[in-house]
PDB file of N, CA and C in Angstrom:
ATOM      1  N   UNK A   1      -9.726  15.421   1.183  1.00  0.00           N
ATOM      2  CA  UNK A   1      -8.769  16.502   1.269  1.00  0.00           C
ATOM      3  C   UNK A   1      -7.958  16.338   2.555  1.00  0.00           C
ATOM      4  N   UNK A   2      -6.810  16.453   2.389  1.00  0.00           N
ATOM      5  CA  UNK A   2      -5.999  15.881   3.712  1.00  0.00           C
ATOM      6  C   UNK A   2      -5.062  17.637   4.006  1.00  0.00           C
ATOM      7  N   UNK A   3      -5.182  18.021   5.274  1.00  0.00           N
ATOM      8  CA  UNK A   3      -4.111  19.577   5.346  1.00  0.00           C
ATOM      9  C   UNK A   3      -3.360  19.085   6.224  1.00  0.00           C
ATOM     10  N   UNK A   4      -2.502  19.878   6.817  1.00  0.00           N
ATOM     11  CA  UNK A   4      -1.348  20.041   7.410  1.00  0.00           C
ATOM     12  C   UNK A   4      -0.670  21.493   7.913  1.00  0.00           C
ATOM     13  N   UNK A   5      -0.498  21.285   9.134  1.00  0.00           N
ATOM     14  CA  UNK A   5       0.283  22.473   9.298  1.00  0.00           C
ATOM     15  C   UNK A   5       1.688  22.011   9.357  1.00  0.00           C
ATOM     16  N   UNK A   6       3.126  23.121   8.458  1.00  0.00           N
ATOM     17  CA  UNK A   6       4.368  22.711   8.278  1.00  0.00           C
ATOM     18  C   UNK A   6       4.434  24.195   9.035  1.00  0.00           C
ATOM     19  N   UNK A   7       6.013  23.106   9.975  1.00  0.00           N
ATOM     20  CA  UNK A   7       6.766  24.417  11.005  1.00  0.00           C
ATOM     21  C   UNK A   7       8.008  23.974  10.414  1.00  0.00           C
ATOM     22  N   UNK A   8       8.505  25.606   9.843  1.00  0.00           N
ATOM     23  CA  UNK A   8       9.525  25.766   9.834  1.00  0.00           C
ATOM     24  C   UNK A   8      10.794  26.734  10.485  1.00  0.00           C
ATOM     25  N   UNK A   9      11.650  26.014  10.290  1.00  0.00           N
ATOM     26  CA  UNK A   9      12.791  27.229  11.149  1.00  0.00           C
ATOM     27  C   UNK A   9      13.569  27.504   9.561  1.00  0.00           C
ATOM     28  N   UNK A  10      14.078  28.729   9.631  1.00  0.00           N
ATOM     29  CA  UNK A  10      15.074  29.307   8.893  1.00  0.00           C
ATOM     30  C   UNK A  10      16.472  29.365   9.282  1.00  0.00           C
ATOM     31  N   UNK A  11      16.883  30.312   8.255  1.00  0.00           N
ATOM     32  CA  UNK A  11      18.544  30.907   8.581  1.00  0.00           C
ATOM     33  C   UNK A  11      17.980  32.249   9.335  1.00  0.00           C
ATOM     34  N   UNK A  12      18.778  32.929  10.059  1.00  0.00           N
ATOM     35  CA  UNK A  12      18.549  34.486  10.412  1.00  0.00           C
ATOM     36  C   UNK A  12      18.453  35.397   9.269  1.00  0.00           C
ATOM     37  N   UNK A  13      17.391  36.201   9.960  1.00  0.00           N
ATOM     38  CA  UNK A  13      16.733  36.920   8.240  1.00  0.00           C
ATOM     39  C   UNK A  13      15.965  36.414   7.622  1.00  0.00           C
ATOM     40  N   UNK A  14      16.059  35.416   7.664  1.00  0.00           N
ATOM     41  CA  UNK A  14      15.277  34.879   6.167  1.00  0.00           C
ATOM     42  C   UNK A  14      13.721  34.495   6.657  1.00  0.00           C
ATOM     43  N   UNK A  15      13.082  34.398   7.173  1.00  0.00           N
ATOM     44  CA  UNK A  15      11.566  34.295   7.607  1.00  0.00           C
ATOM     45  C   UNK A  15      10.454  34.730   6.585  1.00  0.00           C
ATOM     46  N   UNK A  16      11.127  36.033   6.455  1.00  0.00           N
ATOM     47  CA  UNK A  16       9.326  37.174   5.605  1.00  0.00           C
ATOM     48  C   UNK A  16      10.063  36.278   4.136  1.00  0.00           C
ATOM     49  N   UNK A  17      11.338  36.218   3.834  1.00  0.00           N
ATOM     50  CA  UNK A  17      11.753  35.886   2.354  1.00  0.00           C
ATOM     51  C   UNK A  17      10.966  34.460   2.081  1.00  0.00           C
ATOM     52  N   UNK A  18      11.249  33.380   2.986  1.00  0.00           N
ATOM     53  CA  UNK A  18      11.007  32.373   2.647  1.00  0.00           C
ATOM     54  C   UNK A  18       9.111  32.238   3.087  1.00  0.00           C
ATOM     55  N   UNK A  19       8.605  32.786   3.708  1.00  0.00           N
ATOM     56  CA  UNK A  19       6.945  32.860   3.941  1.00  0.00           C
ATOM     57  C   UNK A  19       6.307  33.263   2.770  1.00  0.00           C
ATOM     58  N   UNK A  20       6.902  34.286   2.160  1.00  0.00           N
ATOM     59  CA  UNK A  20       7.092  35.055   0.658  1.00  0.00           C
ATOM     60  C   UNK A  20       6.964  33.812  -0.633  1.00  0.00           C
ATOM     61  N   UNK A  21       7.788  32.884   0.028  1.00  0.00           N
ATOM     62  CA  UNK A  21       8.275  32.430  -1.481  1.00  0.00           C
ATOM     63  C   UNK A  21       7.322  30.501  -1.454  1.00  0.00           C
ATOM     64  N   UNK A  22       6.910  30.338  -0.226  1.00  0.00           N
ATOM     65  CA  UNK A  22       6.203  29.248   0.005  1.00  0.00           C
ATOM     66  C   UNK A  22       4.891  29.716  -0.263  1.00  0.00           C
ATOM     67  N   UNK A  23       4.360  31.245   0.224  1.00  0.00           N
ATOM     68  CA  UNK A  23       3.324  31.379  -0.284  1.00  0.00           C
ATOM     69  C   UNK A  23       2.355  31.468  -1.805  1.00  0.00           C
ATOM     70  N   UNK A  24       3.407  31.350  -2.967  1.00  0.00           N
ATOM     71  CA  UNK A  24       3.174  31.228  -3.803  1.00  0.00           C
ATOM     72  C   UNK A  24       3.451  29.820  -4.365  1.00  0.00           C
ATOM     73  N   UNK A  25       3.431  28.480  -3.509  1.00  0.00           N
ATOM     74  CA  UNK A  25       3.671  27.285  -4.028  1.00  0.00           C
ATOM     75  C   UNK A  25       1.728  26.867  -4.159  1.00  0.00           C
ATOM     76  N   UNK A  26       1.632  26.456  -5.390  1.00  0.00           N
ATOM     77  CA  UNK A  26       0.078  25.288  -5.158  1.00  0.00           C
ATOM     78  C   UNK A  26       0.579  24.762  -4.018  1.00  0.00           C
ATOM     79  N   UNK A  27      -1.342  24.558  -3.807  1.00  0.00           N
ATOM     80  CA  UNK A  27      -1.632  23.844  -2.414  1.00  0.00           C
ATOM     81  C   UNK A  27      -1.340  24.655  -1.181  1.00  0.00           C
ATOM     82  N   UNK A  28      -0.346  25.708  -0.818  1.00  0.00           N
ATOM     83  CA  UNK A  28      -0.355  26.632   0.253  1.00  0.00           C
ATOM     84  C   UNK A  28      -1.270  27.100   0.207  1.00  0.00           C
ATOM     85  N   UNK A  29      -2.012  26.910   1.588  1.00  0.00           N
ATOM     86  CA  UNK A  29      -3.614  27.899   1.732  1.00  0.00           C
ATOM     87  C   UNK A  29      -3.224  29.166   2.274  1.00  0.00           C
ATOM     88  N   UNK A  30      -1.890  29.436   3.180  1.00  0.00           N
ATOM     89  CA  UNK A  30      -1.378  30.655   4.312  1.00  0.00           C
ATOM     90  C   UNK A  30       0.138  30.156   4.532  1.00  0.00           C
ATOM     91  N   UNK A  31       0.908  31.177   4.619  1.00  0.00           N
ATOM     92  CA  UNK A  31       2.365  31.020   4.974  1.00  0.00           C
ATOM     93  C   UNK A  31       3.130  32.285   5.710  1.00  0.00           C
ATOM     94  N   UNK A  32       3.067  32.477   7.084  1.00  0.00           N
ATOM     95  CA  UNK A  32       3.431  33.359   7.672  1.00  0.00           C
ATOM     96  C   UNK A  32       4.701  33.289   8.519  1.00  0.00           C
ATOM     97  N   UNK A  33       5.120  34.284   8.447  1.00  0.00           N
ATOM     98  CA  UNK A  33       6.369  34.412   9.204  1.00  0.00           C
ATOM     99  C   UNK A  33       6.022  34.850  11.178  1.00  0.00           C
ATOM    100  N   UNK A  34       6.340  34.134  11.711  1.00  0.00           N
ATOM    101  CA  UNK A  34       5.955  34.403  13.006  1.00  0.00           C
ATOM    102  C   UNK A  34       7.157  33.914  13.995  1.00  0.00           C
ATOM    103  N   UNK A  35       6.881  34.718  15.680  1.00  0.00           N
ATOM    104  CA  UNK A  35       8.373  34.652  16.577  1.00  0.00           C
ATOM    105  C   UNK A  35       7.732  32.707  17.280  1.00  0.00           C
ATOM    106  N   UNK A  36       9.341  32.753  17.883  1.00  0.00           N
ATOM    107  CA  UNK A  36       9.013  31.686  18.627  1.00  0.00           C
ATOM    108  C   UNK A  36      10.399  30.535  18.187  1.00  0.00           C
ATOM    109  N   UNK A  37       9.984  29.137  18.866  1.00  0.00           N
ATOM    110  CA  UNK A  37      11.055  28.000  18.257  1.00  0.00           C
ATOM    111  C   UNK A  37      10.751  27.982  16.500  1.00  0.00           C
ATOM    112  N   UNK A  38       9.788  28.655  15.664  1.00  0.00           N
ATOM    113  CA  UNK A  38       9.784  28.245  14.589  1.00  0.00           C
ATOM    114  C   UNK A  38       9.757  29.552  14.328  1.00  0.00           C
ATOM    115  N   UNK A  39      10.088  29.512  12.752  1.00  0.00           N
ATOM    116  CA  UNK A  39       9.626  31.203  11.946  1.00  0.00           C
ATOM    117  C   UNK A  39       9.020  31.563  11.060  1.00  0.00           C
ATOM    118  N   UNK A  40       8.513  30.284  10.396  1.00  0.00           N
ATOM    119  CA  UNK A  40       7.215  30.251   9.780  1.00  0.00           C
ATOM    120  C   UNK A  40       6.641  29.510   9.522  1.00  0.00           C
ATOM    121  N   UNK A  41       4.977  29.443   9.755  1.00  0.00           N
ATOM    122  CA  UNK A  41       4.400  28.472   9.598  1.00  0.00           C
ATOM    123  C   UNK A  41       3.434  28.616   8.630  1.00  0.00           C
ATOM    124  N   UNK A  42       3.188  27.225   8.283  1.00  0.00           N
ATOM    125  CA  UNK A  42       2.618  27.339   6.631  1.00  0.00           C
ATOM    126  C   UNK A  42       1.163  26.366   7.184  1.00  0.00           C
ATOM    127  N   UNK A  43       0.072  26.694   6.277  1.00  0.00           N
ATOM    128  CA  UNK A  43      -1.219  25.787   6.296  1.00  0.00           C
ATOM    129  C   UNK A  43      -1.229  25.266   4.611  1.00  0.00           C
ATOM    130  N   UNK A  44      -1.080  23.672   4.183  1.00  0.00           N
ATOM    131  CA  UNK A  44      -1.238  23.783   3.367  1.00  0.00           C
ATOM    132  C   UNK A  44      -2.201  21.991   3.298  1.00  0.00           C
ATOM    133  N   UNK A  45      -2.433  22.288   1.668  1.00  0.00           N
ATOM    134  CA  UNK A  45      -3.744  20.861   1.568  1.00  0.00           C
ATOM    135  C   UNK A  45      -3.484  20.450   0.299  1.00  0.00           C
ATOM    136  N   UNK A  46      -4.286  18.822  -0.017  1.00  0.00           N
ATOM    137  CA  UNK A  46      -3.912  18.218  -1.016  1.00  0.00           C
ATOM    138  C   UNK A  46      -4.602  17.253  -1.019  1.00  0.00           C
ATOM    139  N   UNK A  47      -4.905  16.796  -2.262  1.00  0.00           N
ATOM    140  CA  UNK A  47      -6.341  15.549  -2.108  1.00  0.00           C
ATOM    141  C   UNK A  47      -5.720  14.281  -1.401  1.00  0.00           C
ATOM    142  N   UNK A  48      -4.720  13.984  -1.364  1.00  0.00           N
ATOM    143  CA  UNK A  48      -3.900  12.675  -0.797  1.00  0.00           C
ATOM    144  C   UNK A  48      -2.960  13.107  -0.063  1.00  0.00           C
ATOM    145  N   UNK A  49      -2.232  12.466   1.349  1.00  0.00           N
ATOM    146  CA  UNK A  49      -1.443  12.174   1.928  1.00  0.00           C
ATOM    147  C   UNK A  49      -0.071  12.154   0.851  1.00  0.00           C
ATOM    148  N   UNK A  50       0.152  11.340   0.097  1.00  0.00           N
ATOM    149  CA  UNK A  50       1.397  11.054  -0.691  1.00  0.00           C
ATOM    150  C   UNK A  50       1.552  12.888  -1.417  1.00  0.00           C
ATOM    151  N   UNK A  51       0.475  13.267  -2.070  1.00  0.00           N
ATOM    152  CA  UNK A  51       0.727  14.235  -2.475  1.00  0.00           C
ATOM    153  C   UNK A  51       1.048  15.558  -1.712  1.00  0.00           C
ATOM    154  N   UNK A  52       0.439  15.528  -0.334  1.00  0.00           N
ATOM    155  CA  UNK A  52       0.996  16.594   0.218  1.00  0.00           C
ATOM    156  C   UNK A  52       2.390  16.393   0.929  1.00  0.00           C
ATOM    157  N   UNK A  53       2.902  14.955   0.927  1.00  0.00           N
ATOM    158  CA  UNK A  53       4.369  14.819   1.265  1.00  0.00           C
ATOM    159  C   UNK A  53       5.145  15.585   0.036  1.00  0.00           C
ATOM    160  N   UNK A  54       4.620  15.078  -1.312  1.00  0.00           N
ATOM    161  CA  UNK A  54       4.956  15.560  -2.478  1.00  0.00           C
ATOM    162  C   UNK A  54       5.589  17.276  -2.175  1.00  0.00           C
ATOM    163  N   UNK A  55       4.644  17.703  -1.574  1.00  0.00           N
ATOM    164  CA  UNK A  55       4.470  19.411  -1.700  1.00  0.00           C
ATOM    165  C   UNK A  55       5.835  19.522  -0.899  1.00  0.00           C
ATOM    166  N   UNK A  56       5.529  18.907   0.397  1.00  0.00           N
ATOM    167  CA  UNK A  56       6.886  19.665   1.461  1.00  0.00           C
ATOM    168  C   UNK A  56       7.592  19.020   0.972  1.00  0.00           C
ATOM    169  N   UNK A  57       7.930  17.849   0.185  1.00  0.00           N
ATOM    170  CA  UNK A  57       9.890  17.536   0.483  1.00  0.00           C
ATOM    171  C   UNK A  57      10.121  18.074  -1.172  1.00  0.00           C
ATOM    172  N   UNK A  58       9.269  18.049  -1.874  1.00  0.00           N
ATOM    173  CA  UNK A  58       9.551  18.666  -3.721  1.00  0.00           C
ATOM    174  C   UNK A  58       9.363  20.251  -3.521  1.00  0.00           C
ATOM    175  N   UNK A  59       8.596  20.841  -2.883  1.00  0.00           N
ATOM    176  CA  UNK A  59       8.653  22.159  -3.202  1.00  0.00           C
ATOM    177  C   UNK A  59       8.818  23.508  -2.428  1.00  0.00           C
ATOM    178  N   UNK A  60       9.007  22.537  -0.849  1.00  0.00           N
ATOM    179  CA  UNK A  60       8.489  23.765   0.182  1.00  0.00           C
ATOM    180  C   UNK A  60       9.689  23.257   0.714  1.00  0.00           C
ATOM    181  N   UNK A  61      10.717  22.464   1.057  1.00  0.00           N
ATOM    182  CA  UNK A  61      11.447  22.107   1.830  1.00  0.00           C
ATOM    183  C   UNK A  61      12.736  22.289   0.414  1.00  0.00           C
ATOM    184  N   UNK A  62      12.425  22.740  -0.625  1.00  0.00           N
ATOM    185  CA  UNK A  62      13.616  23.076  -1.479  1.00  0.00           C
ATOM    186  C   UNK A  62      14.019  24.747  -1.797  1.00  0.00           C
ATOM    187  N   UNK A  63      12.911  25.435  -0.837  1.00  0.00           N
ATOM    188  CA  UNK A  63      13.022  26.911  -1.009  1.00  0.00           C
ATOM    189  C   UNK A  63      14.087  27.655   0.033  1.00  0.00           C
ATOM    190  N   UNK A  64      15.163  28.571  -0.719  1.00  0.00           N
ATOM    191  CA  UNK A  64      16.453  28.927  -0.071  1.00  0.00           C
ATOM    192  C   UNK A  64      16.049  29.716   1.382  1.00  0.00           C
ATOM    193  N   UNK A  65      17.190  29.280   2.561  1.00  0.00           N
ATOM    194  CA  UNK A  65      16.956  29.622   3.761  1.00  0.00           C
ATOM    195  C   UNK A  65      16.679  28.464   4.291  1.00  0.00           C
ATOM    196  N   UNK A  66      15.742  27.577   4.078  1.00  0.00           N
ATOM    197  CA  UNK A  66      14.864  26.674   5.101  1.00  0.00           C
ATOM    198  C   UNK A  66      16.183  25.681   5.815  1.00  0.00           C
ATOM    199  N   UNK A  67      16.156  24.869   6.811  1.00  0.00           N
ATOM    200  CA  UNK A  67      17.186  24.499   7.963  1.00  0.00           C
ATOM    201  C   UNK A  67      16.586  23.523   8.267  1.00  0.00           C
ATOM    202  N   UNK A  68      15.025  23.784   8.544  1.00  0.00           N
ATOM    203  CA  UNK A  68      14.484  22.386   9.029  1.00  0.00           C
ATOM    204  C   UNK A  68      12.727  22.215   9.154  1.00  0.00           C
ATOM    205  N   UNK A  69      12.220  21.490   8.867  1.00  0.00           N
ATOM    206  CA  UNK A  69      10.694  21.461   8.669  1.00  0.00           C
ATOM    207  C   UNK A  69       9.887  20.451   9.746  1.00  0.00           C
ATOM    208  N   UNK A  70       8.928  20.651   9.748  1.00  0.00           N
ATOM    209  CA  UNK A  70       7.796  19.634  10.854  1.00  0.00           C
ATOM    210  C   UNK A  70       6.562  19.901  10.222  1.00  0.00           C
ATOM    211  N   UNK A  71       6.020  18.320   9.804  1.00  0.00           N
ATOM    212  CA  UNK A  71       4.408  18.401   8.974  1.00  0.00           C
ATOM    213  C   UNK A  71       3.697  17.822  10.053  1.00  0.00           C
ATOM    214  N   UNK A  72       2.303  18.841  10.521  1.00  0.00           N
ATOM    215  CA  UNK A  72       1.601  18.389  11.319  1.00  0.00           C
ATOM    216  C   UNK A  72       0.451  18.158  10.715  1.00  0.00           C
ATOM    217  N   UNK A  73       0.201  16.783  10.498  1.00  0.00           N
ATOM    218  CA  UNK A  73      -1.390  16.702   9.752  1.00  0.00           C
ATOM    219  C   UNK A  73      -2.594  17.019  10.415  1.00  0.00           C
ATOM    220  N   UNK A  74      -3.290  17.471   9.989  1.00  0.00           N
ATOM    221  CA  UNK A  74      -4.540  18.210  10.922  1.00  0.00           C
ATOM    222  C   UNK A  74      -5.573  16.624  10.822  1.00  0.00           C
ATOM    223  N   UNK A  75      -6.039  16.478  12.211  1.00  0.00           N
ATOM    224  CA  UNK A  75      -6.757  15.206  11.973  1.00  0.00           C
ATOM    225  C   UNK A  75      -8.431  15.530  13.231  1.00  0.00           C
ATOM    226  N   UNK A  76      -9.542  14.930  12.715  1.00  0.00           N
ATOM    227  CA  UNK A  76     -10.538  15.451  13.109  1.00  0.00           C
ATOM    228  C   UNK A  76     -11.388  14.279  13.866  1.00  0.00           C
ATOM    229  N   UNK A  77     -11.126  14.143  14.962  1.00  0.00           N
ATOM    230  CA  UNK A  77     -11.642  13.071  15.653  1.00  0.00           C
ATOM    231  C   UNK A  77     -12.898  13.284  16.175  1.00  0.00           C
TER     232      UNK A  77
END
């Protein structure tokens, strides 16, 4: 199982809409709208690497508002 945390920035306004609308994609475990350089950040997982690229550039990086994304793979040394 491979996760990731994705930071995203929005348009103005749009944060709770688009946290809203990622949170109902498979594979999102949490998707919150929060302050800062980003406005929401998402926890999400997937049995493979390829497939959780799958998720952010097919389904989470095509939801209206989004501007710009960052996948941080969670890694356990």
């Amino acid at each position: 199982m491979v996760q990731a945390y994705i930071l995203i920035q929005t348009e103005v306004g749009k944060a709770s809409t688009v946290a809203e609308s990622i949170g109902k994609i498979a594979g999102v475990i949490q998707a919150e709208d929060v302050t800062g350089p980003y406005d929401v950040i998402v926890r999400a997982q997937a049995d493979t690497v390829d497939e959780l690229g799958r998720i952010v550039v097919a389904k989470i990086q095509r939801v209206d508002g989004i501007t710009r994304t960052l996948t941080c793979p969670v890694v356990h040394l």
